[in-house]
Protein backbone atom coordinates (compact mmCIF):
# COMPACT_ATOMS: atom_id res chain seq x y z
CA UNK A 1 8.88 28.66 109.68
CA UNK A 2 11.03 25.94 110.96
CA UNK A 3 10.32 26.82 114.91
CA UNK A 4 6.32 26.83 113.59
CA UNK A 5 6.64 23.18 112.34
CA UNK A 6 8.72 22.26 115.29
CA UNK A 7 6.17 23.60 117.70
CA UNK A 8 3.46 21.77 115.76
CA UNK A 9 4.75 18.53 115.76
CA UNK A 10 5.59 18.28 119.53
CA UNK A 11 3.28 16.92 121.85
CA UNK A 12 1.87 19.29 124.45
CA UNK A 13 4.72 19.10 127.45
CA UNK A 14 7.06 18.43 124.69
CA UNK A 15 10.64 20.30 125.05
CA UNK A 16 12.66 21.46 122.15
CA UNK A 17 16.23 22.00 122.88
CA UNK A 18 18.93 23.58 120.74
CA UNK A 19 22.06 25.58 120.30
CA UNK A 20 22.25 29.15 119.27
CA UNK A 21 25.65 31.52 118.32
CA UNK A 22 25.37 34.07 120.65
CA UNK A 23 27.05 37.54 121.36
CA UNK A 24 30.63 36.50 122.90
CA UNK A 25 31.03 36.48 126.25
CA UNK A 26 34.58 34.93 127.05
CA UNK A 27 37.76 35.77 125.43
CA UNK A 28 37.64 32.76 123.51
CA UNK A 29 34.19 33.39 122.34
CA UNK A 30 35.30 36.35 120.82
CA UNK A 31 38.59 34.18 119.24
CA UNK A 32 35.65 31.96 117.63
CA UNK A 33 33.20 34.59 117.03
CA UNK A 34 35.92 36.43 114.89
CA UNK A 35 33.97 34.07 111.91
CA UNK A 36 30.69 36.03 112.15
CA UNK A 37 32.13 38.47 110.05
CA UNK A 38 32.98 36.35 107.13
CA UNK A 39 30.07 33.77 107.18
CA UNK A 40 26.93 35.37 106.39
CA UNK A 41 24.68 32.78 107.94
CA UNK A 42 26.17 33.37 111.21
CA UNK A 43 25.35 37.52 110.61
CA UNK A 44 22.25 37.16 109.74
CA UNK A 45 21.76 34.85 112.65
CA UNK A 46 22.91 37.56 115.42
CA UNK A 47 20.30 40.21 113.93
CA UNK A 48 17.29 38.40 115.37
CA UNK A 49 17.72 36.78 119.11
CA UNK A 50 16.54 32.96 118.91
CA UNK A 51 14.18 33.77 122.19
CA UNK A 52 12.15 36.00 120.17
CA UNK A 53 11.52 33.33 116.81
CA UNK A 54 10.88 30.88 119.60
CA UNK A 55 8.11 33.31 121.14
CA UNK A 56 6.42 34.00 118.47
CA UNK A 57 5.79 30.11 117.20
CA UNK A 58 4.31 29.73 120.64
CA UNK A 59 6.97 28.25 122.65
CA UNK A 60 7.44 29.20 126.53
CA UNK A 61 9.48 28.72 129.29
CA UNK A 62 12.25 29.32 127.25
CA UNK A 63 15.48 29.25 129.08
CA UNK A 64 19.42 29.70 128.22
CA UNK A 65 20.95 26.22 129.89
CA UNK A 66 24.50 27.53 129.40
CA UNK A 67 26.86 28.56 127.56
CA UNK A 68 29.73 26.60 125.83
CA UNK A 69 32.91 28.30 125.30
CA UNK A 70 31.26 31.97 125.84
CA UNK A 71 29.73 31.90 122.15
CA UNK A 72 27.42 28.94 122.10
CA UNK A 73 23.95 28.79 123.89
CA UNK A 74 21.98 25.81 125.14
CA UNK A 75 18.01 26.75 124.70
CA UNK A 76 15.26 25.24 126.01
CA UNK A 77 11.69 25.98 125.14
CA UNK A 78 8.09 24.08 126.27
CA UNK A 79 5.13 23.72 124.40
CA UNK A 80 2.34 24.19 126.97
CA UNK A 81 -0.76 24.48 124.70
């Protein structure tokens, strides 16, 4: 729902940007991502991938930017209608 209103409130051309736990990629990553398994939010976040919610509120050209310390992931997602 949040993505929806996001989408709808951006001009057409707009760009939303965010950050997004991802799957570990680094050995620190995996030091910080240790935490997944005692915060819930952070579980339930890994179940669905952020690419996908954006999809389906209409975004496109969605993009990873990079990744910060092999856990975090920079998004970036157009409205183009």
């Amino acid at each position: 729902a949040a993505f929806n209103e996001m989408y709808r409130v951006l001009k057409k051309g707009g760009e939303l940007v965010t950050v997004d736990v991802d799957k570990p990629s680094t050995l620190l990553g995996k030091l910080i991502g240790l935490s997944r398994y005692h915060v819930k939010e952070i579980r339930d976040n890994m179940k669905v991938p952020l690419e996908l919610l954006l999809t389906e509120a209409g975004f496109k050209n969605i993009k990873v930017l990079k990744k910060k310390w092999g856990i975090f992931s920079y998004i970036r997602a157009v409205k183009t209608g």
